[in-house]
Protein backbone atom coordinates (compact mmCIF):
# COMPACT_ATOMS: atom_id res chain seq x y z
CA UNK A 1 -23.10 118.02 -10.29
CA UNK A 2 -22.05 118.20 -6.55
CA UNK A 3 -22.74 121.52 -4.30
CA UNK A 4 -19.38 122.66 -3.55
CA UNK A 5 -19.33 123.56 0.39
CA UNK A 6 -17.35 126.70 1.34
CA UNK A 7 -14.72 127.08 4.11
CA UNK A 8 -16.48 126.88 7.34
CA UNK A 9 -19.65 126.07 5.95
CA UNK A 10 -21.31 122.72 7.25
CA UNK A 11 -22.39 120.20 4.27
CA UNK A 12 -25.89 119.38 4.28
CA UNK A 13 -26.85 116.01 5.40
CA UNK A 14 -28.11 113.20 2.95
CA UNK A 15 -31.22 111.16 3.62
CA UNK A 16 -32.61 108.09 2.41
CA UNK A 17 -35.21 108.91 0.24
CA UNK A 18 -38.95 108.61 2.20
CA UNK A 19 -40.68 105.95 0.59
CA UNK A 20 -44.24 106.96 2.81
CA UNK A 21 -46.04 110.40 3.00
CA UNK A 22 -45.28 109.67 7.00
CA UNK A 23 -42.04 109.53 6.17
CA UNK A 24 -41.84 112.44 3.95
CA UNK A 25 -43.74 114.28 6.13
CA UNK A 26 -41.20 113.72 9.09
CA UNK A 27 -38.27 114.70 6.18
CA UNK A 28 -39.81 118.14 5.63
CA UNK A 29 -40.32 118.84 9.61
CA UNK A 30 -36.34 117.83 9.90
CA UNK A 31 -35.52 120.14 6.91
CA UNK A 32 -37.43 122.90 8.32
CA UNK A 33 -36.10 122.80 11.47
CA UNK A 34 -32.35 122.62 10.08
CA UNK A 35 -33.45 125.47 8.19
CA UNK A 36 -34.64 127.72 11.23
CA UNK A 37 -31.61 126.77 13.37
CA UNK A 38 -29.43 127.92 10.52
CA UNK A 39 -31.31 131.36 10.24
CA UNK A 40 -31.14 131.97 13.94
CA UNK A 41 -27.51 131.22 14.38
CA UNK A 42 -26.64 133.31 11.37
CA UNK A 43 -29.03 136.42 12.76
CA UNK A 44 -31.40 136.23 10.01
CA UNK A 45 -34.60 134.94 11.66
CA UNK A 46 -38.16 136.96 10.76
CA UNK A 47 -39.74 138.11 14.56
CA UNK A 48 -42.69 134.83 13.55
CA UNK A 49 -39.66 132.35 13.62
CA UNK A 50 -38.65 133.75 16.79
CA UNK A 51 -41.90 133.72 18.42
CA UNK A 52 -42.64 130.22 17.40
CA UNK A 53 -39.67 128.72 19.19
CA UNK A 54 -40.08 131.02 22.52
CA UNK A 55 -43.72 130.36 22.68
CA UNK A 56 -42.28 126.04 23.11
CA UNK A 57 -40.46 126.81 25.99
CA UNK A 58 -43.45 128.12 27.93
CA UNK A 59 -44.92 126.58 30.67
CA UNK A 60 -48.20 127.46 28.55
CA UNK A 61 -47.03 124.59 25.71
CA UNK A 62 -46.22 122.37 28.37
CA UNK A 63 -49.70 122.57 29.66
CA UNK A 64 -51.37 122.62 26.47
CA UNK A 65 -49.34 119.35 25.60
CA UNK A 66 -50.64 117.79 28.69
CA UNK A 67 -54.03 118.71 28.28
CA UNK A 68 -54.18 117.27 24.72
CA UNK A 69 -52.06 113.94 26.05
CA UNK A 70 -54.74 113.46 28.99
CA UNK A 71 -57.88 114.08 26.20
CA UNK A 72 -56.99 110.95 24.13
CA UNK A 73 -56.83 109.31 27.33
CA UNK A 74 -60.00 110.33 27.88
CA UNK A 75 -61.66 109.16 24.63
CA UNK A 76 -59.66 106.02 24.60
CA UNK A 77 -61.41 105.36 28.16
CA UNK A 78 -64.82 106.55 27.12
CA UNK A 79 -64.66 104.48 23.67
CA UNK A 80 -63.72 101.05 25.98
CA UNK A 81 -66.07 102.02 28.15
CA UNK A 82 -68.74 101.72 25.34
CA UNK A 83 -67.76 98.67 24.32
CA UNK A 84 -67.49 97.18 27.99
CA UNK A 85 -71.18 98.47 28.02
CA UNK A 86 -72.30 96.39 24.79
CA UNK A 87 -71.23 93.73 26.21
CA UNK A 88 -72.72 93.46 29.07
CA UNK A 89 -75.91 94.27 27.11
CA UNK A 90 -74.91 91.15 25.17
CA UNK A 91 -74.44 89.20 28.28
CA UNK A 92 -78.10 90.50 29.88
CA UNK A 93 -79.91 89.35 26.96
CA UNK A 94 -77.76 86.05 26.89
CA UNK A 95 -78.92 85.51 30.58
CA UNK A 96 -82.57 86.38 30.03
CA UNK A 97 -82.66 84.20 27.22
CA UNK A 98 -81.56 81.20 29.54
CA UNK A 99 -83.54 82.03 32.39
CA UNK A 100 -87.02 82.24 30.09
CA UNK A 101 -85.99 78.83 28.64
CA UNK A 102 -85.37 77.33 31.81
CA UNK A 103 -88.64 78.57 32.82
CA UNK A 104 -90.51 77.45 29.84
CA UNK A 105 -88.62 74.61 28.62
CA UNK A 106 -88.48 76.41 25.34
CA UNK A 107 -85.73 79.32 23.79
CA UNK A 108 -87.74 83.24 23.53
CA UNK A 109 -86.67 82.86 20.22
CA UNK A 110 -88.87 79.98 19.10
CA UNK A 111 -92.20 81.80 19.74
């Protein structure tokens, strides 16, 4: 049975169903956040709800955000910077393994 909306009242807004727990996930956020607008336009918001949305307009979040964006930068770098390093390992042992059958006439491996 349809929800009957009353004068003035806004209808609520139909989604596709979420067919991932990503997209579920991202449902529930929008719902909640519906949710608090509507309790702090109608005057009803707890002091937590409040809080929560001040504390995002701070400079503080801002720089907390940052922080966290430039720390997976930094372990994005640091994990390429591994591999780069394997590498060249590889590539060391590659040219040592050249040079020592050049020198011998026969691969390190065949001793």
């Amino acid at each position: 049975m349809a929800r009957v909306t009353k004068p003035g009242e806004i209808p609520p807004k139909r989604r596709a169903p979420a067919v991932t727990p990503e997209q579920r996930n991202n449902q529930l956020i929008a719902m909640s956040f519906d949710a608090a607008e509507e309790m702090i336009a109608s005057g009803k918001a707890t002091s937590q709800l409040l809080t929560h949305f001040l504390k995002q307009g701070t400079a503080r979040d801002e720089l907390e955000k940052a922080k966290l964006e430039l720390e997976g930068q930094l372990l994005r770098a640091r994990t390429e910077s591994m591999a780069s390093s394997e590498d060249a390992r590889e590539l060391y042992q590659e040219v040592l393994a050249a040079m020592t059958e050049y020198k011998t006439g026969k691969r390190p491996e065949d001793d």
